[in-house]
Protein backbone atom coordinates (compact mmCIF):
# COMPACT_ATOMS: atom_id res chain seq x y z
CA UNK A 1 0.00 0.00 0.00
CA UNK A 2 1.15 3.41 -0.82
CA UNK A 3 2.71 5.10 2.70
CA UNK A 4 0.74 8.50 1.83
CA UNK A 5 -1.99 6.78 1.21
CA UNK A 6 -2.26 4.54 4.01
CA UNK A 7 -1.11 7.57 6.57
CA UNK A 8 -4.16 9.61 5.47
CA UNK A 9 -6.55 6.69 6.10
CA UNK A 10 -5.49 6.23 9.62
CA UNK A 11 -5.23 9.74 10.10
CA UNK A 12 -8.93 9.96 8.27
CA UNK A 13 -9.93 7.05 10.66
CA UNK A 14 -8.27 8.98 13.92
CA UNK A 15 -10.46 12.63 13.13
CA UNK A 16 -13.72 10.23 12.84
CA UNK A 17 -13.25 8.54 16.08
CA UNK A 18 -12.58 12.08 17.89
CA UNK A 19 -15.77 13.28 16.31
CA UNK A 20 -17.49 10.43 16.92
CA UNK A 21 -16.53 10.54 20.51
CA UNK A 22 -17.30 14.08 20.74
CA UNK A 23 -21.23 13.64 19.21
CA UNK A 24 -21.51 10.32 21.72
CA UNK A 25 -20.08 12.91 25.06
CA UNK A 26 -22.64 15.50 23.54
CA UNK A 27 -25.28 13.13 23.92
CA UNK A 28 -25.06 11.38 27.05
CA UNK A 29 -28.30 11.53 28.95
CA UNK A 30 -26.23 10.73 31.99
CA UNK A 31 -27.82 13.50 35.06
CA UNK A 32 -26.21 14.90 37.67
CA UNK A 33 -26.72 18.13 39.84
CA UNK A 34 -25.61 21.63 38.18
CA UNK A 35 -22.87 23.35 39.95
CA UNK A 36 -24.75 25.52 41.77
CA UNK A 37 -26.73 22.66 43.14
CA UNK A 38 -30.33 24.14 42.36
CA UNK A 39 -30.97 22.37 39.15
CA UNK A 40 -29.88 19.09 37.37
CA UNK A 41 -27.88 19.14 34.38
CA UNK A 42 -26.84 16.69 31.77
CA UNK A 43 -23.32 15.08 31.59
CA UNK A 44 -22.61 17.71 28.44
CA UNK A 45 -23.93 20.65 30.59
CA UNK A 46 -27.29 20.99 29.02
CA UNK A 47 -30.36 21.82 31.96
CA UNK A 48 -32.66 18.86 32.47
CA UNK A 49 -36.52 20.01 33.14
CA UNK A 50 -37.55 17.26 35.10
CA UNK A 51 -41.42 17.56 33.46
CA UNK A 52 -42.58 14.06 35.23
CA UNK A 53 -46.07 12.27 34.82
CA UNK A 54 -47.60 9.66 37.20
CA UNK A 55 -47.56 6.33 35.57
CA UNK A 56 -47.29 4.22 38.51
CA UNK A 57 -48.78 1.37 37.12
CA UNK A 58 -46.97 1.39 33.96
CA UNK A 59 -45.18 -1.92 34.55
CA UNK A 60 -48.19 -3.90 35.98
CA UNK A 61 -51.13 -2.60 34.14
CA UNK A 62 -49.71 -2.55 30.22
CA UNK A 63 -48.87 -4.84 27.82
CA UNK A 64 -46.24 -3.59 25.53
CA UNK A 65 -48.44 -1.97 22.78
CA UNK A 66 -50.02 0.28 25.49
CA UNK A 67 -46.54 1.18 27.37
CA UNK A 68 -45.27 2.51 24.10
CA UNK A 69 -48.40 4.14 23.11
CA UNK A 70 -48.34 6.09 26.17
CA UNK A 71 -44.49 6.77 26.32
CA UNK A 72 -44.77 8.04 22.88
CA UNK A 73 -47.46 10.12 23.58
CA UNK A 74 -45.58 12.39 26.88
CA UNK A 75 -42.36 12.22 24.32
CA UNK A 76 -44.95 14.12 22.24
CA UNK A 77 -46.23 16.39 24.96
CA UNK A 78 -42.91 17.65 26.33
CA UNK A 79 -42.11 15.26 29.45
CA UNK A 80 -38.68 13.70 30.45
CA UNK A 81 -39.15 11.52 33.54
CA UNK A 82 -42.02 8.66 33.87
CA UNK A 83 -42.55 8.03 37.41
CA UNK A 84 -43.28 4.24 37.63
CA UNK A 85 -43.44 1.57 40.12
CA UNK A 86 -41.92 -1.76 39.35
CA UNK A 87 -43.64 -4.00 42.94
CA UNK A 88 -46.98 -2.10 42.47
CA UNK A 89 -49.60 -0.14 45.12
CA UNK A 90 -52.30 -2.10 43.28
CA UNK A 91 -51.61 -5.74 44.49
CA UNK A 92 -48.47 -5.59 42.55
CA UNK A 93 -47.33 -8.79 44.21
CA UNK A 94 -49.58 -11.22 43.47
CA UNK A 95 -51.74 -10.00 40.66
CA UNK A 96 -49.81 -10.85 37.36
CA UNK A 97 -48.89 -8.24 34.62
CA UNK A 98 -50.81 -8.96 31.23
CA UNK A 99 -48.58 -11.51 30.27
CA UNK A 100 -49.08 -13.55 33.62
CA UNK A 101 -46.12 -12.68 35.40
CA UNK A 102 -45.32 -11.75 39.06
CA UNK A 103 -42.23 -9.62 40.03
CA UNK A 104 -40.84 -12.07 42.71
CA UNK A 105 -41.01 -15.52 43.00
CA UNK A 106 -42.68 -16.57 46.70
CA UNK A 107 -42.71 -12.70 46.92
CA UNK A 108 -39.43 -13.14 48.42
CA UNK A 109 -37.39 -9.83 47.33
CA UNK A 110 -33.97 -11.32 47.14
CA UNK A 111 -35.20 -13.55 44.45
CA UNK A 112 -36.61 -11.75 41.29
CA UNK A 113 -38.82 -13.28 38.87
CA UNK A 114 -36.89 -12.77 35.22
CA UNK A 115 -39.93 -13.05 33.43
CA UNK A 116 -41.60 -9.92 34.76
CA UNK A 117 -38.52 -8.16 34.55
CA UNK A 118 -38.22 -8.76 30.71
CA UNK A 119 -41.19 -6.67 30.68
CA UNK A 120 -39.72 -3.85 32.84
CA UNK A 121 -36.91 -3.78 30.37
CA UNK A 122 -38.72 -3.37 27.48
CA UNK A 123 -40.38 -0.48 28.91
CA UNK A 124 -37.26 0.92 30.43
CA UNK A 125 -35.78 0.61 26.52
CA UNK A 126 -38.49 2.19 24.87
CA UNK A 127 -38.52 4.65 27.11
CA UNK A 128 -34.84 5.78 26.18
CA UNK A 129 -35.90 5.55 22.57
CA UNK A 130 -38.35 8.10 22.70
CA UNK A 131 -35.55 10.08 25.41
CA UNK A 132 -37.34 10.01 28.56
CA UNK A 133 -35.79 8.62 31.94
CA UNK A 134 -37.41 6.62 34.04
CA UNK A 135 -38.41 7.68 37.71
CA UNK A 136 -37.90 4.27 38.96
CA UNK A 137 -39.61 3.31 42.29
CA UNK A 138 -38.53 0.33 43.22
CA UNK A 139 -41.33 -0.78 45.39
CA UNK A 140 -44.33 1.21 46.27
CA UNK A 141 -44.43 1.79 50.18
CA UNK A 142 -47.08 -0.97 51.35
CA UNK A 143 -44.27 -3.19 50.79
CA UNK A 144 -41.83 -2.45 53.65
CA UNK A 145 -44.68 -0.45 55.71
CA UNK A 146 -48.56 -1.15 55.31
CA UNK A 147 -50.13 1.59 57.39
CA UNK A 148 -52.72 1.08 54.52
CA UNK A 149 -52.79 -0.95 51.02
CA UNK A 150 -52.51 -4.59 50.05
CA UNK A 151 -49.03 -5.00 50.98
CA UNK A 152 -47.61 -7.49 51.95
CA UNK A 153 -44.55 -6.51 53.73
CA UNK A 154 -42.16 -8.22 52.62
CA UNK A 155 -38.72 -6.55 52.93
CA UNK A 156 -35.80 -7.03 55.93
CA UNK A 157 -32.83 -4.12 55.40
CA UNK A 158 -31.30 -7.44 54.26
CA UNK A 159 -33.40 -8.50 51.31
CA UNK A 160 -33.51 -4.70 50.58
CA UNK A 161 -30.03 -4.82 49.65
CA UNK A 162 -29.80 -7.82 47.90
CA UNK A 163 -33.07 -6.33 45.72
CA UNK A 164 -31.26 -3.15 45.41
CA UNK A 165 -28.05 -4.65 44.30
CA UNK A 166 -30.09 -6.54 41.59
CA UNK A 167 -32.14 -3.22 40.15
CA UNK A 168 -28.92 -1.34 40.42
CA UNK A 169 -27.11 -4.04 38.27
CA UNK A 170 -29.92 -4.77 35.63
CA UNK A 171 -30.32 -0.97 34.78
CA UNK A 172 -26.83 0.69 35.81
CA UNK A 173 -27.14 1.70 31.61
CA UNK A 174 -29.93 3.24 31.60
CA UNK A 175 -31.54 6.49 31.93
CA UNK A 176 -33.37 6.08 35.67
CA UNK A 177 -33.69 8.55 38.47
CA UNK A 178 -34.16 5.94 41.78
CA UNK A 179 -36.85 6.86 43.60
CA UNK A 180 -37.82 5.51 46.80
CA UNK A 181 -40.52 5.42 49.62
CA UNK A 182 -43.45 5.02 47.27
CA UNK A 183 -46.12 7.53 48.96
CA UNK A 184 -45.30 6.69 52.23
CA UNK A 185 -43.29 7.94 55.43
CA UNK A 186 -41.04 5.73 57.22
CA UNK A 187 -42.29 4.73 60.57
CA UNK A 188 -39.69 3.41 62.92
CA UNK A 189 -36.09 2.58 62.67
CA UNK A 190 -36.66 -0.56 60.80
CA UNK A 191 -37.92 1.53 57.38
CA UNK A 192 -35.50 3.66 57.72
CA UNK A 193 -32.65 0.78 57.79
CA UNK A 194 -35.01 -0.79 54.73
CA UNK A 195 -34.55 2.72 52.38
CA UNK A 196 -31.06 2.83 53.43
CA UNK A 197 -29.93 -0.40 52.80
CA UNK A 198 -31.73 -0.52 49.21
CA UNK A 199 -29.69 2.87 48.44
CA UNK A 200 -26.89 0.95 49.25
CA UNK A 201 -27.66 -1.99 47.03
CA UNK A 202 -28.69 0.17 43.96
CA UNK A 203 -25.22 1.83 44.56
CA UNK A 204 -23.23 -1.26 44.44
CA UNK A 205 -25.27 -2.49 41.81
CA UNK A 206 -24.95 0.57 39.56
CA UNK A 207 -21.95 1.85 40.36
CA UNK A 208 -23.43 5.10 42.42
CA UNK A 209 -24.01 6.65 38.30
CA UNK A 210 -27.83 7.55 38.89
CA UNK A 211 -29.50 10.15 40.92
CA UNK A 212 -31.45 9.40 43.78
CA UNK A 213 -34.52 10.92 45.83
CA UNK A 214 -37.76 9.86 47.80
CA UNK A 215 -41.28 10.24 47.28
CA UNK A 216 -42.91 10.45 50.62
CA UNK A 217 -47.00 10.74 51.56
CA UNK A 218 -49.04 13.82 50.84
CA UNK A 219 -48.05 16.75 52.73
CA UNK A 220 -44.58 15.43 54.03
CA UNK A 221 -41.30 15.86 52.35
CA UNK A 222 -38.13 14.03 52.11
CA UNK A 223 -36.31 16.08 53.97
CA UNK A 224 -37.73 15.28 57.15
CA UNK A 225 -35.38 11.86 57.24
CA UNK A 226 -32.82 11.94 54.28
CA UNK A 227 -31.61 15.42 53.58
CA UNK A 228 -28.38 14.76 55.13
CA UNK A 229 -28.08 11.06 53.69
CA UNK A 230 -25.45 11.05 50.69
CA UNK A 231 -27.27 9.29 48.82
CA UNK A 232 -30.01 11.33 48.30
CA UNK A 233 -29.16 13.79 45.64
CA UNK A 234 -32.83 15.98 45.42
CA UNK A 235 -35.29 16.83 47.55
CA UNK A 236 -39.07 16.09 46.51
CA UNK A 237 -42.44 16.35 48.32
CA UNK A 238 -45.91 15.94 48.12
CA UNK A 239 -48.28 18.42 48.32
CA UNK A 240 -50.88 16.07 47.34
CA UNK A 241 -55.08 16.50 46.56
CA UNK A 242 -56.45 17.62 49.67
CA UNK A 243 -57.33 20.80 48.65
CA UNK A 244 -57.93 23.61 46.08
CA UNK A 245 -55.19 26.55 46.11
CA UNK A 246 -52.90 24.74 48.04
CA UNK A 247 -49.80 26.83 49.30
CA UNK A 248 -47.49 24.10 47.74
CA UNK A 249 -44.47 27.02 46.94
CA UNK A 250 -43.85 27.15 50.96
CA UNK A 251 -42.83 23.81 50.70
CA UNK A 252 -40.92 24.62 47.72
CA UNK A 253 -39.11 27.33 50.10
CA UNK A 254 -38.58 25.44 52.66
CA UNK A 255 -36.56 22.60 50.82
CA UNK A 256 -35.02 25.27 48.48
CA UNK A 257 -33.22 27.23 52.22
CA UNK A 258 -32.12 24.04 53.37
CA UNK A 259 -28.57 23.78 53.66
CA UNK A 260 -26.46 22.06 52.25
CA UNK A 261 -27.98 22.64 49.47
CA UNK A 262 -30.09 20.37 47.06
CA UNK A 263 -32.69 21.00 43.88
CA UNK A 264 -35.71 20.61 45.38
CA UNK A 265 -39.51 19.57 43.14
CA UNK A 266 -42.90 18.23 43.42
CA UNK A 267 -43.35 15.21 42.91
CA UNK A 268 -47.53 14.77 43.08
CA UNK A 269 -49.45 17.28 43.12
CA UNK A 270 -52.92 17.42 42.38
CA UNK A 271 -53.82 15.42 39.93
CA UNK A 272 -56.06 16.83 36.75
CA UNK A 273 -58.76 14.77 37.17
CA UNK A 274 -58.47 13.87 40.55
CA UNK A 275 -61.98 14.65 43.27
CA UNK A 276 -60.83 17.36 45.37
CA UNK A 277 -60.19 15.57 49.01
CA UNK A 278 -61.40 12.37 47.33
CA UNK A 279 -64.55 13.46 47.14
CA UNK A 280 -66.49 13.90 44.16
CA UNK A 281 -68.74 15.93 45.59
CA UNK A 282 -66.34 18.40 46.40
CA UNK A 283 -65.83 18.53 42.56
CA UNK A 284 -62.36 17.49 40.76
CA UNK A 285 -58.88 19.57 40.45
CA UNK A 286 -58.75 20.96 36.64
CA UNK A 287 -56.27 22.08 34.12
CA UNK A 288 -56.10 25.68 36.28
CA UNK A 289 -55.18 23.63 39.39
CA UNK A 290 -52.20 21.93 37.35
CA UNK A 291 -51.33 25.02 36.48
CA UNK A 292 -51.35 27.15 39.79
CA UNK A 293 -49.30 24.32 41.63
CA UNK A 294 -46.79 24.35 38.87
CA UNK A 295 -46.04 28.09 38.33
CA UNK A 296 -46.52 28.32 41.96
CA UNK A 297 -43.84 25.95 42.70
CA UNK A 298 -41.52 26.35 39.89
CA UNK A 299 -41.06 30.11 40.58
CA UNK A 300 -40.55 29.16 44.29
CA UNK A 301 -37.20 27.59 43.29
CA UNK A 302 -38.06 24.16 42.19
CA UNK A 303 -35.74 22.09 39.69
CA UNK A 304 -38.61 21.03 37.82
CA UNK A 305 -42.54 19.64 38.19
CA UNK A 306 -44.76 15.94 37.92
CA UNK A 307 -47.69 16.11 36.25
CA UNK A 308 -50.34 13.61 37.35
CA UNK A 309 -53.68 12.64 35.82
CA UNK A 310 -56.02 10.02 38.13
CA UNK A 311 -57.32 7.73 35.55
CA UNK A 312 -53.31 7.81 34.14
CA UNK A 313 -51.86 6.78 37.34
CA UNK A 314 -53.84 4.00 37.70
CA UNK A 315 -54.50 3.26 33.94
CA UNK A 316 -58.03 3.20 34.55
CA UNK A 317 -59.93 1.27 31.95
CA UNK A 318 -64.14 0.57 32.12
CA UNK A 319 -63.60 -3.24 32.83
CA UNK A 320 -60.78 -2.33 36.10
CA UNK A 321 -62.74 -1.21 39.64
CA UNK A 322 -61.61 2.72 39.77
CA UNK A 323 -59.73 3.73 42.50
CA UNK A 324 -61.17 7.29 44.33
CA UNK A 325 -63.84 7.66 41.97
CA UNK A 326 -61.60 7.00 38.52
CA UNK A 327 -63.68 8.35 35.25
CA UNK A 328 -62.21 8.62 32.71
CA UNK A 329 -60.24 5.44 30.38
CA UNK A 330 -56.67 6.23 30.75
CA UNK A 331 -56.59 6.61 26.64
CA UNK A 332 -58.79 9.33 26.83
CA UNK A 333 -56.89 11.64 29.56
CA UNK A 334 -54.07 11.07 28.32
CA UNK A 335 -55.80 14.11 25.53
CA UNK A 336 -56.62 16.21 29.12
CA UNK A 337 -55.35 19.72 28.43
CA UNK A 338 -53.36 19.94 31.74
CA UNK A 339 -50.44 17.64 30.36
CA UNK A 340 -50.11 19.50 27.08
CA UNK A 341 -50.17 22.58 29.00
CA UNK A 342 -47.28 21.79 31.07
CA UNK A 343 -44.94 21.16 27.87
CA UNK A 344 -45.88 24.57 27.92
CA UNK A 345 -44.27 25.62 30.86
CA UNK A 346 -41.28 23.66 30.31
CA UNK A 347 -40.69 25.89 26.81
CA UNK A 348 -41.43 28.81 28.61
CA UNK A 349 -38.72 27.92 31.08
CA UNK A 350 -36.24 26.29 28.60
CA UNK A 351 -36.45 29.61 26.29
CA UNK A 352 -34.60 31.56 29.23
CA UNK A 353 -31.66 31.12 31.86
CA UNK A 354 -33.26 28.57 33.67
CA UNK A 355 -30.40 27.59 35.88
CA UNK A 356 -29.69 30.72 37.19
CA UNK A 357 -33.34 31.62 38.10
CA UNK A 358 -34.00 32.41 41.99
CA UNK A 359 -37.26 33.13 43.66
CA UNK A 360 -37.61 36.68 44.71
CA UNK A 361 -41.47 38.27 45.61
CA UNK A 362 -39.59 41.95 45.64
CA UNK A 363 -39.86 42.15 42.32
CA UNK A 364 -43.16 42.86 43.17
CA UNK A 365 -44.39 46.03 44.35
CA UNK A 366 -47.36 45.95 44.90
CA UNK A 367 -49.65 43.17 46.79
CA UNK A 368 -49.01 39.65 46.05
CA UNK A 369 -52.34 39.02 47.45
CA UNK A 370 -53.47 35.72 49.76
CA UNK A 371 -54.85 32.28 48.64
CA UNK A 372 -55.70 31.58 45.40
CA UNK A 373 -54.37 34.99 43.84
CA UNK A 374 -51.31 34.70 45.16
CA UNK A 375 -48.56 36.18 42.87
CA UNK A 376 -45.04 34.39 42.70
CA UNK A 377 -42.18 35.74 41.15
CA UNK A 378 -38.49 35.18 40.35
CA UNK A 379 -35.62 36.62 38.40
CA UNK A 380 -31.83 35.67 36.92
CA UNK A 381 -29.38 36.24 39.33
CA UNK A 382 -27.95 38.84 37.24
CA UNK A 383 -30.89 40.52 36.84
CA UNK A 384 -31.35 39.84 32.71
CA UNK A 385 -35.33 37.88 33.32
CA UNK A 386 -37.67 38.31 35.77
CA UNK A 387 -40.98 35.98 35.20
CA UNK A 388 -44.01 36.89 37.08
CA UNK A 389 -47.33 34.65 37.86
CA UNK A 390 -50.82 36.02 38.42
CA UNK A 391 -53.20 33.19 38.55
CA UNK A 392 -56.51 34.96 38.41
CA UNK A 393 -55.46 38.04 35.77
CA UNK A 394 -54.81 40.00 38.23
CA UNK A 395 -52.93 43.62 37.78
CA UNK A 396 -49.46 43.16 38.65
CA UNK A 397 -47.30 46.10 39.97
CA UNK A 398 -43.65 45.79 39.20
CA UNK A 399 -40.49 47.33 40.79
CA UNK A 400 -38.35 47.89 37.34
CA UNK A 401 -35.11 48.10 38.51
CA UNK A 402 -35.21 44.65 38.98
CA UNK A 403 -33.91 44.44 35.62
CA UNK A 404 -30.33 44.86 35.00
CA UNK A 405 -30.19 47.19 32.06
CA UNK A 406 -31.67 51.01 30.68
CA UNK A 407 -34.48 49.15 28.92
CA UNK A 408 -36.65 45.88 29.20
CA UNK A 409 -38.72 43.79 26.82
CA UNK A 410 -42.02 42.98 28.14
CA UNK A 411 -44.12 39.89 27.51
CA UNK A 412 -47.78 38.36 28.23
CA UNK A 413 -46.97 34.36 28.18
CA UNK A 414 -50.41 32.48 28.00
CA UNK A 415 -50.16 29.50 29.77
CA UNK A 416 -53.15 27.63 28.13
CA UNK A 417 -51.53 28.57 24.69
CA UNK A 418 -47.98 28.17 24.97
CA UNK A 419 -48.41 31.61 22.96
CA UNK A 420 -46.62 35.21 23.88
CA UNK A 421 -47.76 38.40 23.10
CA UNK A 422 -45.36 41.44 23.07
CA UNK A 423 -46.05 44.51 25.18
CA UNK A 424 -43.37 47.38 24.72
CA UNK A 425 -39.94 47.98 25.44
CA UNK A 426 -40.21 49.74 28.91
CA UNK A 427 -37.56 52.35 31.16
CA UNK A 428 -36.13 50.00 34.25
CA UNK A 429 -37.37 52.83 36.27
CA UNK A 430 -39.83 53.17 39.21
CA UNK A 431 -42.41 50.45 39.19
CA UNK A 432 -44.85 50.00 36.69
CA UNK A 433 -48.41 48.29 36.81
CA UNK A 434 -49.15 45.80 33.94
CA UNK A 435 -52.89 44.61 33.52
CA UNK A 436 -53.31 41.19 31.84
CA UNK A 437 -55.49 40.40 29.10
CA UNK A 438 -58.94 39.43 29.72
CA UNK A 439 -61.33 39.54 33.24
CA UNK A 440 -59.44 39.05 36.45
CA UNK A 441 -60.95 35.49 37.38
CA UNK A 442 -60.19 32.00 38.33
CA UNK A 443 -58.61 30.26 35.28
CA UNK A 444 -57.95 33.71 33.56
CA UNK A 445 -53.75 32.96 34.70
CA UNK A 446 -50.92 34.95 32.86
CA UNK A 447 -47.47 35.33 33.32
CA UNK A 448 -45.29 38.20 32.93
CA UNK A 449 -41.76 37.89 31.08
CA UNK A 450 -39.66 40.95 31.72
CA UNK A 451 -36.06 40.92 29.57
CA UNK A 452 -33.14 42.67 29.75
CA UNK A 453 -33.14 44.74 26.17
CA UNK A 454 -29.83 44.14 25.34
CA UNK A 455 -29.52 40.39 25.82
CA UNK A 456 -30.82 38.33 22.74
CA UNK A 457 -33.44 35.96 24.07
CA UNK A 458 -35.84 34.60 21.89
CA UNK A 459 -39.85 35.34 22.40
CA UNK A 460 -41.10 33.64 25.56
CA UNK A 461 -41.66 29.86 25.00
CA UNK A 462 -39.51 29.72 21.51
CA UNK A 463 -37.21 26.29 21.39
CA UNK A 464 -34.09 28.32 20.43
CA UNK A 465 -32.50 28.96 23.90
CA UNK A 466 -32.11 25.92 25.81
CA UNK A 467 -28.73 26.45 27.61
């Protein structure tokens, strides 16, 4: 072979496998926590929204068709993490998956049943072809502490481990977030030894690569055991469906002061869909209540939001007994407007410096009001975006100087739409009272985008910026 020739095919062979490495680094999915701590970012530096949705019985209620038709479907709609249980709240021992298999065999933990697990893996897989993670519960929290459910308890801190180390193993590839506690506190020393020691097992079993947080009951928060624990990474609560207007952005605070510090989210709130206080005569949480907890909490701090949708959750169908007063087939809600609405939010988010954003109510000047018309607010720490939420169209009275420059660009960002509306370019002086389209009422929500003139950010909601 010619010695030119053959030195410019190795040296033709040696720039391919640098780019190639390069595009693979680019487009790891791998997650870990920004530098700042607030917010999680991908292995190539990239923000991850976590935008989750409530599929807890994704692994026990679908066959394989269904799972992908409903993973392709929140692919469609904007969300990145499924939140699924793989021993399931809804007998999830002992009643088979569609194709007739249980998860352990004589529910013992430390042996798992391969055949059920060939269906978690094809879920897991699609999953990552359509580029969401999996929330991974391991177990759902009747399991290790029945204070209500089917149960049975069934784990030791020693079969805990052994589980862990196997789930840790199996999926140490794949895109997962671990998850544990499965809507439920720990209550005595033994639950806590069981969460710990299945940490511990995932982390052997994995290698320590994936993130790691727990999902406790409604209107508790992880924090209240773990926040010092190493392995938990995030913080995450419940604010749960007790209530119209609930005040989940002090929880929000609360996680987001704690030091040291850790991104904080949460992870079910009320559920589109869902009868308010399980009671259907109390009438059921809609697309505004989605909304309100999610702009509520996201401007409070939070490194993201779950969406949940009861007849989703449970993946109600006409044939299955409905749990709380389930109405509508799973199929159908999946077309509820709440979910496509929150895609929404995370472009809104995504088109500005979403790492840097802090929560800060003096950017407004005027009342913030109580309840329901509360008004949240945050900013860039430098002072280039402020974003402001009025969930009832209320006017909102703005100190200007907030903003970092001589002028600002103001917007109206329609949360039902995903569409913004230009005001003006304003003087950051003084404050200045903006008045939102349409009647000041419940469902009538805006937000308020205030730029920095000078900086070149695209119209609120626009897929260009995505640092």
């Amino acid at each position: 072979m010619n010695t030119c020739k053959y030195r410019w095919i190795l040296y033709t062979f040696f720039i391919l496998t640098i780019v190639t490495s390069t595009l693979l680094a680019e487009n790891d999915q791998g997650l870990t926590i920004s530098p700042n701590q607030r917010r999680i970012i991908q292995k190539n530096g990239s923000v991850f929204f976590w935008l989750g949705d409530t599929a807890w019985e994704l692994f026990h209620r679908l066959d394989r068709e269904k799972a992908t038709m409903y993973l392709k479907d929140r692919a469609e709609k904007g969300f990145t993490v499924i939140q699924a249980v793989v021993l399931a709240e809804l007998d999830g021992l002992n009643t088979p998956n569609p194709y007739g298999h249980t998860p352990l065999i004589d529910n013992d933990p430390a042996r798992p049943n391969e055949s059920y697990f060939e269906h978690v893996d094809f879920i897991v897989n699609k999953a990552e072809e359509f580029g969401l993670t999996i929330g991974m519960l391991p177990t759902w929290g009747d399991k290790f502490n029945k204070k209500w459910g089917v149960g049975p308890e069934v784990f030791t801190p020693e079969n805990a481990e052994i589980y862990g180390k196997f789930l840790g193993n199996r999926y140490k590839d794949k895109p997962i977030i671990w998850i544990f506690g499965g809507d439920r506190n720990p209550a005595n020393e033994e639950d806590l030894a069981i969460i710990r020691a299945m940490a511990k097992g995932i982390q052997k079993g994995d290698g320590g690569v994936h993130l790691m947080t727990y999902h406790p009951q409604g209107g508790s928060k992880s924090w209240q055991w773990f926040h010092h624990d190493e392995w938990l990474d995030l913080n995450l609560f419940q604010s749960g469906h007790s209530e119209y207007d609930n005040p989940n952005y002090k929880f929000t605070l609360e996680g987001y002061n704690l030091t040291p510090v850790k991104p904080v989210l949460d992870g079910e709130p009320r559920y589109e869909d869902h009868p308010v206080n399980w009671d259907p005569q109390n009438d059921w949480f809609g697309a505004i209540d989605v909304r309100q907890a999610a702009y509520w909490s996201m401007l409070s701090g939070a490194a993201g939001h779950t969406y949940g949708n009861h007849n989703i959750w449970q993946m109600w169908e006409p044939d299955r007994e409905p749990i709380s007063s389930a109405r509508t087939p799973w199929q159908e809600a999946l077309e509820h407007v709440g979910a496509a609405q929150m895609g929404y939010m995370r472009k809104l988010f995504e088109s500005r410096p979403f790492i840097n954003l802090v929560p800060d109510q003096d950017i407004v000047a005027g009342r913030v009001f109580k309840g329901a018309r509360h008004i949240r607010a945050a900013r860039t720490d430098d002072g280039t975006c402020a974003i402001i939420y009025t969930p009832y169209g209320l006017p909102i009275e703005i100190n200007m100087t907030k903003i970092k420059a001589k002028q600002a660009r103001g917007y109206w960002y329609n949360p039902r739409t995903g569409e913004a509306t230009f005001i003006n370019e304003l003087k950051t002086t003084g404050s200045k009272t903006f008045s939102p389209p349409g009647i000041p009422e419940r469902g009538n929500d805006w937000l308020l985008i205030l730029d920095a003139a000078l900086e070149s950010f695209p119209p609120p909601g626009d897929d260009k910026f995505k640092k």
